[in-house]
Protein backbone atom coordinates (compact mmCIF):
# COMPACT_ATOMS: atom_id res chain seq x y z
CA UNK A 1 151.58 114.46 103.47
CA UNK A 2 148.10 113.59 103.01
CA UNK A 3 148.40 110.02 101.47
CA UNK A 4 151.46 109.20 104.55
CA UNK A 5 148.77 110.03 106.86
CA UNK A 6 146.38 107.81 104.29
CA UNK A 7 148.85 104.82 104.28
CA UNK A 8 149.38 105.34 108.17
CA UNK A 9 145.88 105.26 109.57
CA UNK A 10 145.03 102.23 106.75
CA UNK A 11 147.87 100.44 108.23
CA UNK A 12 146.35 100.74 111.86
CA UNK A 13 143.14 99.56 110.45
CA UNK A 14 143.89 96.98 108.96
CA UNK A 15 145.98 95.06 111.36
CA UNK A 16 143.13 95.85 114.15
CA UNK A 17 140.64 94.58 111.43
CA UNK A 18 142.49 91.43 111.02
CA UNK A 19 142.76 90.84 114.99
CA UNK A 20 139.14 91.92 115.34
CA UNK A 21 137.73 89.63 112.92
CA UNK A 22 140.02 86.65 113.64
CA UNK A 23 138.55 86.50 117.16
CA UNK A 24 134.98 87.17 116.21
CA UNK A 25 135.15 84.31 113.79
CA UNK A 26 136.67 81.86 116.49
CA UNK A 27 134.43 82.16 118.95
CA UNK A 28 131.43 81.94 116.60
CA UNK A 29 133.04 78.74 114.82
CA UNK A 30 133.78 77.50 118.52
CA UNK A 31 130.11 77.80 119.31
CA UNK A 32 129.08 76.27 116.14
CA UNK A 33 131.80 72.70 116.39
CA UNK A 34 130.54 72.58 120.17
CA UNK A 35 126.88 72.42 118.62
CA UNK A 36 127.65 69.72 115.98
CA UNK A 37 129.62 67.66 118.85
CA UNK A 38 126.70 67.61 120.66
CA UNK A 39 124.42 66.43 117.53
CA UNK A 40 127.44 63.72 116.59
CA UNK A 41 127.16 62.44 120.49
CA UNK A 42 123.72 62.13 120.12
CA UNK A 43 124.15 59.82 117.20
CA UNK A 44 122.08 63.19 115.00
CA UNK A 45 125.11 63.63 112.93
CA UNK A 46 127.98 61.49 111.47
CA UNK A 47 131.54 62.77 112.62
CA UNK A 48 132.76 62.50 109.53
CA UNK A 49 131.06 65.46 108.23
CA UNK A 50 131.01 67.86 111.34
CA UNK A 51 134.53 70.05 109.78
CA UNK A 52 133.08 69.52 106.03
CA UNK A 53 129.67 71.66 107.93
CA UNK A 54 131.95 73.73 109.78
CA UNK A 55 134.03 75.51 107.24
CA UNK A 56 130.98 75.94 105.14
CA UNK A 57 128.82 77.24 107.89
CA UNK A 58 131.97 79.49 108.54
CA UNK A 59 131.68 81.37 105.22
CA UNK A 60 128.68 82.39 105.93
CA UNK A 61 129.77 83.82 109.67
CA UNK A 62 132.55 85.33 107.90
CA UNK A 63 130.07 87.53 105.55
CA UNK A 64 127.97 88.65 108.63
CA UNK A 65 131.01 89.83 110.73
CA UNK A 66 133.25 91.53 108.24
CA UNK A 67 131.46 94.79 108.48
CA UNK A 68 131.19 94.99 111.95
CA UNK A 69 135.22 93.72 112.42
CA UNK A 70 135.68 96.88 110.04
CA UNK A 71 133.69 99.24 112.11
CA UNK A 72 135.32 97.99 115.35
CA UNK A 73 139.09 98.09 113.82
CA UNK A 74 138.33 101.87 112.51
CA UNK A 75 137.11 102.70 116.49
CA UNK A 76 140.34 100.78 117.85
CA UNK A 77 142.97 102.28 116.02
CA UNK A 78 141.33 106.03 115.97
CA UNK A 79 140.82 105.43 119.19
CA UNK A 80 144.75 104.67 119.49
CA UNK A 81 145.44 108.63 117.92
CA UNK A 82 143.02 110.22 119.98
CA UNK A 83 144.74 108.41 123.25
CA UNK A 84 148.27 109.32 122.07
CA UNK A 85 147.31 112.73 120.83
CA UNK A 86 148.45 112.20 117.30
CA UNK A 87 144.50 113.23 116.03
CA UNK A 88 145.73 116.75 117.62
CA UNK A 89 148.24 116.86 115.88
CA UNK A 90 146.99 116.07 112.92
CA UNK A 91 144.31 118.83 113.42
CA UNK A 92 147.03 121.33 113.61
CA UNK A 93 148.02 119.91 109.87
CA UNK A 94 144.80 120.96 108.95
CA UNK A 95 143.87 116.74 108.63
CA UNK A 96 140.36 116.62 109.55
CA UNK A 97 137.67 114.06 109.44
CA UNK A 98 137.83 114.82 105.38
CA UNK A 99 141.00 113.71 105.10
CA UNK A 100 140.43 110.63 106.91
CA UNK A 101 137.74 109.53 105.13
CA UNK A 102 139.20 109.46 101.79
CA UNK A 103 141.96 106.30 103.08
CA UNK A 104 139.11 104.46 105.17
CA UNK A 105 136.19 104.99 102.16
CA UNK A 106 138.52 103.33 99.67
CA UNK A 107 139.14 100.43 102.26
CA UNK A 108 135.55 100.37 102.77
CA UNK A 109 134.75 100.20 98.93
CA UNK A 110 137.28 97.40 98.86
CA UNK A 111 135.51 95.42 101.37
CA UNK A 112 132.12 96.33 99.99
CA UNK A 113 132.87 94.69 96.81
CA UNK A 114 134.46 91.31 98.13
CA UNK A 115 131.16 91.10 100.78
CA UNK A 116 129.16 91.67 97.65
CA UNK A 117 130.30 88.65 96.04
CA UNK A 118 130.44 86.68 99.19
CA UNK A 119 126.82 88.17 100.08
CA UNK A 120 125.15 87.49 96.57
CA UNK A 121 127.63 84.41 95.32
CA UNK A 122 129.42 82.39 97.65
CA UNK A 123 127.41 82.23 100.70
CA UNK A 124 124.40 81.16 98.89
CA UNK A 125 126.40 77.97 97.24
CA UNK A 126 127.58 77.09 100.53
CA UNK A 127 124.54 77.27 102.39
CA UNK A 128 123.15 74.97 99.61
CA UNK A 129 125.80 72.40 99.87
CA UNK A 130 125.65 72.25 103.33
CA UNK A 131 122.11 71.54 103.53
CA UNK A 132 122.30 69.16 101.33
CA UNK A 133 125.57 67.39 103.29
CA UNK A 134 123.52 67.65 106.45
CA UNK A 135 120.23 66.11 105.26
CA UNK A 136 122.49 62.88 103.93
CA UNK A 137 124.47 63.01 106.81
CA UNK A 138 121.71 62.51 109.20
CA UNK A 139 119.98 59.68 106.75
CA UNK A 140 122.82 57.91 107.80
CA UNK A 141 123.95 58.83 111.04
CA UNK A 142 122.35 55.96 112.99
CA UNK A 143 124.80 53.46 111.50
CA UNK A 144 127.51 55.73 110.59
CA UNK A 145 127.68 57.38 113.89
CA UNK A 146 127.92 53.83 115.92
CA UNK A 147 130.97 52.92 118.02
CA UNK A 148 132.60 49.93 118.89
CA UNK A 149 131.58 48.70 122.35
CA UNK A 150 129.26 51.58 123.25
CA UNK A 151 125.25 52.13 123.40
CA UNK A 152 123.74 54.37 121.20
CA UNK A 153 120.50 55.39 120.38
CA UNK A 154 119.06 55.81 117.17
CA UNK A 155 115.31 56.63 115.41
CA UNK A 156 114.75 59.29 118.07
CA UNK A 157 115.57 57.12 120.74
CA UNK A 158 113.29 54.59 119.91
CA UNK A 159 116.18 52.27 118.95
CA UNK A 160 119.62 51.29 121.34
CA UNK A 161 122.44 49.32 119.57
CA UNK A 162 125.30 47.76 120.79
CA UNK A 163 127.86 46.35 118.52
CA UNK A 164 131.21 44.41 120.03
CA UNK A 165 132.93 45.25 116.67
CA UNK A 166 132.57 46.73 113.54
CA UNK A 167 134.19 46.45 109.87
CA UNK A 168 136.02 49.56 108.41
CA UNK A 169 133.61 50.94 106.66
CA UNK A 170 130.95 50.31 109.65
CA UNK A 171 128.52 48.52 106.99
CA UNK A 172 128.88 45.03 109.25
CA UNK A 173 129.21 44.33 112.93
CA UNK A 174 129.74 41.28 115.12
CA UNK A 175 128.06 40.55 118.14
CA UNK A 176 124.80 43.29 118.14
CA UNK A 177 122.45 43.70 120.69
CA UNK A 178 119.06 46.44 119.95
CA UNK A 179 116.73 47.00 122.00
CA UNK A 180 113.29 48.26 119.75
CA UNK A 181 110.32 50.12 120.97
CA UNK A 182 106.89 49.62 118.55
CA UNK A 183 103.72 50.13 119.01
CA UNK A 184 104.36 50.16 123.45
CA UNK A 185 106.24 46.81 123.32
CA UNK A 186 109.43 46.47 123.96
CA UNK A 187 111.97 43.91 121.82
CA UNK A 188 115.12 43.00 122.80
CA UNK A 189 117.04 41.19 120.05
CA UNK A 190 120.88 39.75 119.93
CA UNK A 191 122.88 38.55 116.93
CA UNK A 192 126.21 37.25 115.86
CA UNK A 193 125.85 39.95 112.88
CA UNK A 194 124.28 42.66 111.39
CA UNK A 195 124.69 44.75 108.19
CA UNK A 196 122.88 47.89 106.72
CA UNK A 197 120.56 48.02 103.83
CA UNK A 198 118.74 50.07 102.20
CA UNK A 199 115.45 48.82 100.26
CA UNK A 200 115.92 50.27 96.55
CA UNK A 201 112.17 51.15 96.44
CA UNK A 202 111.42 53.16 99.17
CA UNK A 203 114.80 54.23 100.32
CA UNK A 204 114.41 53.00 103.91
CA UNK A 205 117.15 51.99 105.82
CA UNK A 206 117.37 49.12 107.70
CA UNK A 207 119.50 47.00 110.00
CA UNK A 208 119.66 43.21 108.77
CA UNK A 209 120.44 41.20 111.99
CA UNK A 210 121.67 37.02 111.30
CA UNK A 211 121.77 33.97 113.45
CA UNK A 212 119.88 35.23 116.28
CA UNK A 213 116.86 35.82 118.80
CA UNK A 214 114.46 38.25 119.67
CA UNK A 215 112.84 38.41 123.00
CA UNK A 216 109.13 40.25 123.37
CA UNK A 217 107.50 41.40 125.78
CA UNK A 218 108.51 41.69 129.78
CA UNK A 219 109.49 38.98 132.04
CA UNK A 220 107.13 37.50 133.99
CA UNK A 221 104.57 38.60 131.53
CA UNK A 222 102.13 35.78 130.00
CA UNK A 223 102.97 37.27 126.52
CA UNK A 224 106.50 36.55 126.99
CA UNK A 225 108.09 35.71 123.73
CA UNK A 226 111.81 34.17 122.45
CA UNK A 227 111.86 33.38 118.89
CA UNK A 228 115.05 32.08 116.86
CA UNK A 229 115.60 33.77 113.32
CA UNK A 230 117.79 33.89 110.30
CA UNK A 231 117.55 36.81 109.58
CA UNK A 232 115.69 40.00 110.76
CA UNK A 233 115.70 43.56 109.54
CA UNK A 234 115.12 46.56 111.91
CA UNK A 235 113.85 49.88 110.36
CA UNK A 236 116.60 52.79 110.99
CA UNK A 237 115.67 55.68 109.21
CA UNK A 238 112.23 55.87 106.83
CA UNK A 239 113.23 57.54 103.52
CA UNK A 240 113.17 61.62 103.40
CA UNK A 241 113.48 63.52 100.61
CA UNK A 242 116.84 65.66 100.77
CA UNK A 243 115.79 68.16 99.06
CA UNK A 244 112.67 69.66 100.78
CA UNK A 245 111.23 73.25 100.38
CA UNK A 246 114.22 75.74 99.69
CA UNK A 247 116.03 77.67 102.85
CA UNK A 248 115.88 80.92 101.86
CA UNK A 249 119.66 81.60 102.60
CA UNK A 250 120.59 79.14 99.80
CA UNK A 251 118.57 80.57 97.15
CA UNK A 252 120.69 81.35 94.28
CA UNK A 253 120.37 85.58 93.84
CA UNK A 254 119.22 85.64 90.19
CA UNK A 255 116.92 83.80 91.55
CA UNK A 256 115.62 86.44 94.16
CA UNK A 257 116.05 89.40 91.56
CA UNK A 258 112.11 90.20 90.41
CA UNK A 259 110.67 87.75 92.86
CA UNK A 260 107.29 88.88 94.05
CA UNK A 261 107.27 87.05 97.76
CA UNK A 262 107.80 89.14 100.47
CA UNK A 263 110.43 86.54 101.95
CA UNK A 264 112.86 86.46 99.06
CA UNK A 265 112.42 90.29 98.84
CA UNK A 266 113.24 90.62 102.48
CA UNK A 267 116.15 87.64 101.61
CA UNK A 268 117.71 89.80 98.88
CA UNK A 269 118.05 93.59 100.44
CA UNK A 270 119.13 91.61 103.48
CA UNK A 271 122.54 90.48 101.21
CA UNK A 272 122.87 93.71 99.56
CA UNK A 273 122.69 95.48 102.96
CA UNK A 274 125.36 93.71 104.41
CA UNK A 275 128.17 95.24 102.10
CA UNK A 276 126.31 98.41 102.38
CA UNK A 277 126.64 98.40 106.07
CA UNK A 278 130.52 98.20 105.56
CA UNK A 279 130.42 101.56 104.59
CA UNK A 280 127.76 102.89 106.28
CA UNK A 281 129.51 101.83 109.77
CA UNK A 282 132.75 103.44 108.57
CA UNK A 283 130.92 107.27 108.47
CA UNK A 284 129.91 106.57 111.67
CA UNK A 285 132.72 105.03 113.33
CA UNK A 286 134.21 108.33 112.50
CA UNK A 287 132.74 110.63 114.64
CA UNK A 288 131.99 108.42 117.88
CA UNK A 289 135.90 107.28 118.12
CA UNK A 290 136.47 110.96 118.82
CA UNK A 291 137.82 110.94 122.84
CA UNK A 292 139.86 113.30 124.67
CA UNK A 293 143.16 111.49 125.63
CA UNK A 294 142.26 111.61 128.93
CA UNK A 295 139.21 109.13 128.09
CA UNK A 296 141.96 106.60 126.81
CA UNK A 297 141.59 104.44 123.77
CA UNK A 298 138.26 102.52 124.80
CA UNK A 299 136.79 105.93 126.43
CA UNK A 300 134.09 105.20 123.63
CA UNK A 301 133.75 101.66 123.18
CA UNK A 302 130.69 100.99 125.23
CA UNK A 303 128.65 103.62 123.38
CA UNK A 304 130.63 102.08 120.17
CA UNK A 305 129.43 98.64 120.54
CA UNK A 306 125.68 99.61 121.52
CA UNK A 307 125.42 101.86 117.94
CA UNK A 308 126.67 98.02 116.90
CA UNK A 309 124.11 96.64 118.46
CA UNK A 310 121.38 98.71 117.51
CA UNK A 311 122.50 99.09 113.87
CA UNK A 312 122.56 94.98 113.55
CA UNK A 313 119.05 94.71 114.83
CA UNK A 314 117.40 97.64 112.77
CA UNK A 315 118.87 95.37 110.43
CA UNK A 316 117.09 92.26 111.34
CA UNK A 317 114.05 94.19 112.31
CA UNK A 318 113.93 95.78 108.65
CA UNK A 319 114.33 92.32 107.04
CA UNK A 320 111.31 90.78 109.40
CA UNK A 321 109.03 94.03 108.37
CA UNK A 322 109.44 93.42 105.08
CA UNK A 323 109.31 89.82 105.22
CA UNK A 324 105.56 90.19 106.95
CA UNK A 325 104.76 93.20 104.76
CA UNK A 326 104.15 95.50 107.39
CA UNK A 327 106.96 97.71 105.43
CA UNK A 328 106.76 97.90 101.44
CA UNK A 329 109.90 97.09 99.59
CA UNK A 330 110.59 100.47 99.52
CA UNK A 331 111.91 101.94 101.60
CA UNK A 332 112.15 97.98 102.77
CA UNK A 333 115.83 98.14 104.75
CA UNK A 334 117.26 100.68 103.28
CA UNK A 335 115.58 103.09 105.73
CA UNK A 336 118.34 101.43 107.87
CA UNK A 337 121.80 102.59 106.07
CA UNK A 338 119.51 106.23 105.65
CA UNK A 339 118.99 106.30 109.38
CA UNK A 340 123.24 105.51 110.42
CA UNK A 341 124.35 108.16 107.83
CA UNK A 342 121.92 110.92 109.18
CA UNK A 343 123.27 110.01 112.92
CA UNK A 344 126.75 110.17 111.72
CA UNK A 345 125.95 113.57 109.66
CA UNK A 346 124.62 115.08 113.26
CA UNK A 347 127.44 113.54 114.91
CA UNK A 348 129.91 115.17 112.53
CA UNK A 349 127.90 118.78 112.33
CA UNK A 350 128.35 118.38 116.52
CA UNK A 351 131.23 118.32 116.91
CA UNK A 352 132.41 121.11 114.53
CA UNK A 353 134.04 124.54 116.33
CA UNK A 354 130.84 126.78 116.60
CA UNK A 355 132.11 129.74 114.88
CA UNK A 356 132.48 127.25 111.80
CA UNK A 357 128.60 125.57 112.96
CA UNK A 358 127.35 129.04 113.20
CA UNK A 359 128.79 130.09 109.15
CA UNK A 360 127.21 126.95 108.11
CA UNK A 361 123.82 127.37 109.94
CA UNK A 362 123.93 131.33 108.61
């Protein structure tokens, strides 16, 4: 009877886990393309690249919100007994929060292991890679990112183009107008083309304009200038090296194992608490889904989502402690997963009948 309830209760978990963390993820991945739209209207960020950024950026919100999704399903669908009095009679059965542990601590295990290798494997790589996509991508967003008939800016703003047409590969276009801020004057120049290059020795890139003028200065000012040229080039983007001091979040974990900084310290407990909190959040989803069925299903989901809450910033809180060494890395965060279990232990040793309270206590 014990592993139908097992199989029952993991079956209401998991599809409510599913749901949960399918809508999480959307409306963090929303928020993220709306961000990279913005940077691609800007002219910040080729288009090209902004769903190559996006599902990588995604694994990474995937690894943070699997063990809250977990915690929330296990609320939702105990929640669900409680409201339709099944918990009751379950408790008759002699099925108490023993019994349900043993189905949702295996799930939790489960999960624990895949967010370890997502926490200390994958999401590392994919930070790294799309770092490194973004810092090329915005080396050459200022010609990459130009349209057809439309003003742009590039160089911070410093530089508007205007191109009638372009090729396929947006390396040539017909009919360019730029307007060029240096040094407080202002340059207006027009060609019949323009292509991009990029010097070989410095790794600047620059816009080669042909056939055209340039006009300096403002009108009606003595230094008023028109001047007829071959060919001009334009700086676009000075060279930067892509890879600049390493993000913490894409350092590989062997890496981080024996470093001595307090950062990477704080960096490495923070991946190895995340599948800890997996399990942590199912003891104490436990005991706070426990409602009378005249509280409903969500009678607890307020106080629910604020143990969320508070759990996820002790979390960040720990990591920044450590990080500034105003905690030693130990305890470092794992004061953190200590601190849930003890509130889920009181929680539990609450909400026991008192005679059974009182032949503990004695």
């Amino acid at each position: 009877m014990v592993r139908i309830i097992g199989r029952y209760l993991l079956k209401e978990v998991i599809l409510n886990w599913l749901a949960t963390t399918l809508v999480l993820w959307l409306i963090v991945v929303t928020n993220r393309l709306a961000h990279y739209l913005a940077q691609a209207a800007s002219g910040d960020l080729p288009g090209s690249v902004i769903f190559t950024l996006l599902g990588l950026k995604s694994v990474n919100y995937l690894n943070a919100l699997l063990p809250f999704s977990l915690y929330l399903a296990v609320l939702l669908a105990l929640g669900r007994l409680y409201k339709d009095s099944e918990m009751v009679a379950l408790g008759a059965c002699g099925i108490g929060p023993p019994q349900l542990y043993r189905p949702l601590l295996v799930l939790g295990v489960a999960v624990a292991v895949g967010l370890g290798w997502l926490s200390l494997a994958v999401v590392p790589h994919t930070n790294a890679l799309g770092y490194r996509i973004e810092a090329r991508a915005k080396q050459s967003a200022d010609v990459a990112s130009i349209v057809a008939g439309r003003f742009q800016e590039a160089r911070g703003g410093h530089l508007i183009l205007y191109a009638e047409a372009l090729s396929a590969d947006h390396q040539r276009m017909t009919n360019v107008f730029a307007q060029n801020r240096q040094e407080g004057r202002l340059g207006l120049v027009t060609a019949a083309h323009a292509h991009q290059h990029v010097d070989p020795r410095t790794g600047d890139r620059y816009l080669v304009l042909e056939d055209g003028y340039r006009y300096q200065g403002f009108p009606g000012d003595p230094d008023y200038r028109v001047m007829k040229f071959r060919t001009q080039a334009l700086l676009l983007q000075p060279a930067q090296p892509v890879s600049g001091p390493p993000h913490l979040d894409a350092i590989p974990t062997a890496t981080l194992w024996g470093a001595g900084a307090r950062n990477r310290i704080a960096e490495l407990q923070w991946r190895i608490s995340l599948p800890m909190a997996a399990l942590v959040l199912i003891v104490i989803a436990v005991p706070i889904s426990r409602t009378t069925p005249r509280e409903g299903r969500y009678g607890r989901m307020f106080v629910a989502v604020l143990v969320l809450i508070i759990y996820y910033n002790l979390m960040g809180t720990a990591q920044v402690w450590v990080e500034h060494g105003d905690v030693p890395p130990f305890p470092g965060m794992w004061w953190v997963p200590a601190l849930g279990l003890t509130v889920a232990g009181l929680l539990l040793w609450r909400q026991q009948p008192r005679r059974r309270r009182g032949r503990v206590s004695s």
